[in-house]
Protein backbone atom coordinates (compact mmCIF):
# COMPACT_ATOMS: atom_id res chain seq x y z
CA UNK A 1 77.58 134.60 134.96
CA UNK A 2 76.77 131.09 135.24
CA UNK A 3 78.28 130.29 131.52
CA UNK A 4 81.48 131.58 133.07
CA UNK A 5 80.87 129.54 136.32
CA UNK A 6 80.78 126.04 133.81
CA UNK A 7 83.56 127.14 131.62
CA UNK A 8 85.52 128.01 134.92
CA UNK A 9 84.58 124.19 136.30
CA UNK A 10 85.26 122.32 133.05
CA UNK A 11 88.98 124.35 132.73
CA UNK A 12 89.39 123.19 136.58
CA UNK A 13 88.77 119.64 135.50
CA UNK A 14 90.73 119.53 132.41
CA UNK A 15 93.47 120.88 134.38
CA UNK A 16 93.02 118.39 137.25
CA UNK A 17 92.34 115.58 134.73
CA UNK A 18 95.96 116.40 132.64
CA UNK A 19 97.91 116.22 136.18
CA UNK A 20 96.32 113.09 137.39
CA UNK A 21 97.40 111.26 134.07
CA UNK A 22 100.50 112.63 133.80
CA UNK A 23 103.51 110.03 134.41
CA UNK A 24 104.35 108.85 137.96
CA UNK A 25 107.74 107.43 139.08
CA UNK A 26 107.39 104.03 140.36
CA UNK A 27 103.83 103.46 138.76
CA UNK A 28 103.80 104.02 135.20
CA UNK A 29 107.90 103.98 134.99
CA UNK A 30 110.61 103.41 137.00
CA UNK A 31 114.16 104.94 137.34
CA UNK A 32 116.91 101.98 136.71
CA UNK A 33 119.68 102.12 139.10
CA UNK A 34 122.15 101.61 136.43
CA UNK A 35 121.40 102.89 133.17
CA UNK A 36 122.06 101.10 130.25
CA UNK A 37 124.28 103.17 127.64
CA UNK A 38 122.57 104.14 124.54
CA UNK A 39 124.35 103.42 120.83
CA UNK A 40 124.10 107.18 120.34
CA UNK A 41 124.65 109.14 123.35
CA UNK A 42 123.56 112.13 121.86
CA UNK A 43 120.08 111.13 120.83
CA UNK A 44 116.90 109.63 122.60
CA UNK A 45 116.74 105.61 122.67
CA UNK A 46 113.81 103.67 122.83
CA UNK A 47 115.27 100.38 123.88
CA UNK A 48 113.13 97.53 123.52
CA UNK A 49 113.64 94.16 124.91
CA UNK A 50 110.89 91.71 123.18
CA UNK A 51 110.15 88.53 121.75
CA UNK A 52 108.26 87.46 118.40
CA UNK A 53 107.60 84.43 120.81
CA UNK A 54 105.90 86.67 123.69
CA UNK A 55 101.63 87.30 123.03
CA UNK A 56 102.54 90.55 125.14
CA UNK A 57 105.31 91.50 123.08
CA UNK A 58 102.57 90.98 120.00
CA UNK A 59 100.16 93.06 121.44
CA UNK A 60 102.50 95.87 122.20
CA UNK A 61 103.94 95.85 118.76
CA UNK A 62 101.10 97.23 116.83
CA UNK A 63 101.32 100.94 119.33
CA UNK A 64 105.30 101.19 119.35
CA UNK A 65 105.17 100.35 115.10
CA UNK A 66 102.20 103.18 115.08
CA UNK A 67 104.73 105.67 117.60
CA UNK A 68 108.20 104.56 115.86
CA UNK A 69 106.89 106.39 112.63
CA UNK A 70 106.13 109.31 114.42
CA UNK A 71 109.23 109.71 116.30
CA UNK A 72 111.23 112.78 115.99
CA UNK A 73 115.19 112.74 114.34
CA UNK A 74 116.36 112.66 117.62
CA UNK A 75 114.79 109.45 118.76
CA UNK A 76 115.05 105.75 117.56
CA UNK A 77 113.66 102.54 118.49
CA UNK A 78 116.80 99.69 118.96
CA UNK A 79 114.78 96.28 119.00
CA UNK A 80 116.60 93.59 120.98
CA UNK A 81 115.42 89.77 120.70
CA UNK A 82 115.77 88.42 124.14
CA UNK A 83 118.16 85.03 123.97
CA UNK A 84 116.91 82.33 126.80
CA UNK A 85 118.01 79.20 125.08
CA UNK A 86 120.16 78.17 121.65
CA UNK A 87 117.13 77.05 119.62
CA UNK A 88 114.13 78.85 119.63
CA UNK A 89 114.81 81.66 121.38
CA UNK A 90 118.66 82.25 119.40
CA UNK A 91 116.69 81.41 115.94
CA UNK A 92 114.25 84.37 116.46
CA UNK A 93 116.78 86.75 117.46
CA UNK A 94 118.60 85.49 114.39
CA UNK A 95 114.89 86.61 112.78
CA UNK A 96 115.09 89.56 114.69
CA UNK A 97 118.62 90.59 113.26
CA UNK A 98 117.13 90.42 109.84
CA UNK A 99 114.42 92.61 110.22
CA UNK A 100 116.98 95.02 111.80
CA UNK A 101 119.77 94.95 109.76
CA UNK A 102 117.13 95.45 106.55
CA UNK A 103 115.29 98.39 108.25
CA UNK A 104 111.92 96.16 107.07
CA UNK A 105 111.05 95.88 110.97
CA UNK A 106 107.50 98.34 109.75
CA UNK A 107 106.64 96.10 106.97
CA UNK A 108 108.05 92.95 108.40
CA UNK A 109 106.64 92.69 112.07
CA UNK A 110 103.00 92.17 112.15
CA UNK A 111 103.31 89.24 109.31
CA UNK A 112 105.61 87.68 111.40
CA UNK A 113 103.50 88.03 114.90
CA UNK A 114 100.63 86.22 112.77
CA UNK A 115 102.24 83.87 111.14
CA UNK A 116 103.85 82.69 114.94
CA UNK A 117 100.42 83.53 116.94
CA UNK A 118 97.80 83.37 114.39
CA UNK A 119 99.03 80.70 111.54
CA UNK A 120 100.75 78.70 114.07
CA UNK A 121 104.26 78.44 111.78
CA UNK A 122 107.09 77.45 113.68
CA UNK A 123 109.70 80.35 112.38
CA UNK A 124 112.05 79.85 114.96
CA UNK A 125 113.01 76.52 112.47
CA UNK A 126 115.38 77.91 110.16
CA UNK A 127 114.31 76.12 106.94
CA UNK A 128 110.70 77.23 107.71
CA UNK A 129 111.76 80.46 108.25
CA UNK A 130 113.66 80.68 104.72
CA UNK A 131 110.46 79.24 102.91
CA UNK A 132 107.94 81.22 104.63
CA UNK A 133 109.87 84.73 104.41
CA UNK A 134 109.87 84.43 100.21
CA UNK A 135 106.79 83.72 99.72
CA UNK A 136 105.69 86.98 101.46
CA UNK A 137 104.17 89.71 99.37
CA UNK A 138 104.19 92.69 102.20
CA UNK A 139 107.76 93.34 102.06
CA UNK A 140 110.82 91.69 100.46
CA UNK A 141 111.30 87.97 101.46
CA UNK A 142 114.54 87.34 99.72
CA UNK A 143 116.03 90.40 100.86
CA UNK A 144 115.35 89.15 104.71
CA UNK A 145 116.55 85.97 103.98
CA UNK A 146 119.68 86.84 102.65
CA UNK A 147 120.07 88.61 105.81
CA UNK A 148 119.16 86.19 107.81
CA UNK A 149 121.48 83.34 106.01
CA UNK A 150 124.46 86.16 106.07
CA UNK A 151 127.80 85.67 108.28
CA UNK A 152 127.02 89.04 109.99
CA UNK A 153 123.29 87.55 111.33
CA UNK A 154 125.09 85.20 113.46
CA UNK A 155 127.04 88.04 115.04
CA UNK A 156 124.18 90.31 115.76
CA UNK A 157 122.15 87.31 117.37
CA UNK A 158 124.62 87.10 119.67
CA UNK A 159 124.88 90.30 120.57
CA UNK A 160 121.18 90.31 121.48
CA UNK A 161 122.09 87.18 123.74
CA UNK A 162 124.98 89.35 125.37
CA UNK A 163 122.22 92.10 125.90
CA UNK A 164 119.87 89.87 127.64
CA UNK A 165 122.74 88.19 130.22
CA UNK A 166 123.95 91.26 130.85
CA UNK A 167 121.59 92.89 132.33
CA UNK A 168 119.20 90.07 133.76
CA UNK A 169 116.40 90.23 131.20
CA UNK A 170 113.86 87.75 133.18
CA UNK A 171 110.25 88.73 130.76
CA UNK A 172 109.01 90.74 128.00
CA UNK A 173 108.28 93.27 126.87
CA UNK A 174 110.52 95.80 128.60
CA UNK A 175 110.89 99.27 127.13
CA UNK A 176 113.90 101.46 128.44
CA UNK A 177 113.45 105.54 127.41
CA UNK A 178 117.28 107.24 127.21
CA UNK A 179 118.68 104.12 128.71
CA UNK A 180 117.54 104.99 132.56
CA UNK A 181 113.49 105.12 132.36
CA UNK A 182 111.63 101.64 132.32
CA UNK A 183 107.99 101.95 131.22
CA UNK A 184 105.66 99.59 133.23
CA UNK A 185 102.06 99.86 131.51
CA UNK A 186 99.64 99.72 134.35
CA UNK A 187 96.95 100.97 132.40
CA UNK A 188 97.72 99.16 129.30
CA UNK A 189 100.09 99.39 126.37
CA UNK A 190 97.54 102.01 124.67
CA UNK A 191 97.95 104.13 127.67
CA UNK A 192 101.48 103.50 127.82
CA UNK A 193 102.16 105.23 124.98
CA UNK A 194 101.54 108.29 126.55
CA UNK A 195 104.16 107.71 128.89
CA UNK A 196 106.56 106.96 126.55
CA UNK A 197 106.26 110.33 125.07
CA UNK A 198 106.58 111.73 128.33
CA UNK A 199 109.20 110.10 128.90
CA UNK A 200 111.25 110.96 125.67
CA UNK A 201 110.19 114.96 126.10
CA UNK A 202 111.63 114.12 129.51
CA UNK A 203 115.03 112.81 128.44
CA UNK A 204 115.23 115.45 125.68
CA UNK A 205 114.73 118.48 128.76
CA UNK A 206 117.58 116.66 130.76
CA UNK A 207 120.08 116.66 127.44
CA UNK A 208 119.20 119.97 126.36
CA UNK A 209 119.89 121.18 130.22
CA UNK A 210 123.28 119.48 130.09
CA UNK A 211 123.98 120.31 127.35
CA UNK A 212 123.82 123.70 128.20
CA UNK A 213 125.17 123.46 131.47
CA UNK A 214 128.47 122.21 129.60
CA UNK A 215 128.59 125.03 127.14
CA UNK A 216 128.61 127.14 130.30
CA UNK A 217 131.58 125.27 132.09
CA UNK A 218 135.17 126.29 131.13
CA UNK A 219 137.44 124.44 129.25
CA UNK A 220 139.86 123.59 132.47
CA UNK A 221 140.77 125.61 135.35
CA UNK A 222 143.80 126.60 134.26
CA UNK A 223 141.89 128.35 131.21
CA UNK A 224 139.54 129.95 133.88
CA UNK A 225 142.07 131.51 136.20
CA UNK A 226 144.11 132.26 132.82
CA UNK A 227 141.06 134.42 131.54
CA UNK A 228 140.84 136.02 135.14
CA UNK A 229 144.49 137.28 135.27
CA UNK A 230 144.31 138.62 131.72
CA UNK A 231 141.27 140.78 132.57
């Protein structure tokens, strides 16, 4: 009897302990009052507004690398450089456009957090960025840097500094789930992660629901009182 007393207790607390972590509006995310669109409406973005020049943005990298390469086929990260001047700030974005365009972001991140944080080398230069990035045995320099030095790179920068006007981006990092859920990591980036999950089951419920609710709807009223007189 009293073995099924404890086992009763300890499922009461696991129980209790799962809703107390689970995600609450206005503390561990908020609800944007105008959602930003997605590139692909019918998927789950992670949208992630950052800096290689933000320590808080480096210490967040290393959990969103580790969830990006667990992330279902219906769910993408899109990095964004934030643009708050046209030197440093527009040269890293430029960096940032690189590692994008190449699909190297895994490979190419962390060595370029330490070489900014760590080794101190100023990468937002763009003749230090072209010598440092081939000499780099983690993941293929030259192919960055002809990215980087290519006449879409420009383009893509500036895009990034569109993003960042736009829609007021004042600090990093900020990480957007499905364009209307902003994560805000009061317990740490570790423990964020488990909100962004949350998050990303929760924005795959709401399009599944739609979805369905629009398979459900007819094609016009017309159609629908159509199929009524014909019955």
């Amino acid at each position: 009897m009293l073995k099924k007393i404890i086992t009763l207790m300890a499922t009461t607390l696991a129980f209790a302990s799962g809703l107390v972590q689970a995600a609450l509006v206005n503390v561990d995310y908020i609800v944007l009052d105008k959602p930003i669109p997605q590139l692909h409406n019918n998927k789950i973005e992670v949208l992630e507004f950052f800096s290689y020049s933000c320590i808080h943005c480096s210490h967040l990298e290393p959990y969103m690398l580790k969830e990006m390469k667990s992330f279902a086929p219906d769910t993408y990260l899109r990095p964004v450089h934030v643009v708050w001047d046209d030197s440093v700030y527009y040269n890293l974005a430029r960096v940032a456009a690189a590692v994008n365009s190449t699909g190297m972001k895994l490979q190419a991140d962390p060595p370029i957090f330490d070489a900014i944080f760590n080794k101190h080398i100023e990468l937002w230069r763009p003749e230090v960025f072209n010598k440092w990035a081939v000499q780099q045995t983690t993941f293929d320099g030259q192919k960055l840097v002809k990215a980087y030095n290519s006449l879409e790179n420009a383009a893509a920068a500036t895009s990034m500094r569109k993003l960042s006007e736009k829609y007021d981006i004042q600090s990093t990092p900020i990480v957007i789930v499905g364009g209307k859920y902003q994560l805000k990591f009061p317990r740490g980036f570790e423990a964020g992660m488990k909100t962004l999950n949350e998050l990303i089951e929760k924005v795959r419920n709401e399009n599944s629901t739609g979805a369905a609710t629009t398979r459900k709807l007819p094609k016009s009223i017309g159609a629908s009182l159509a199929a009524s007189a014909n019955r």
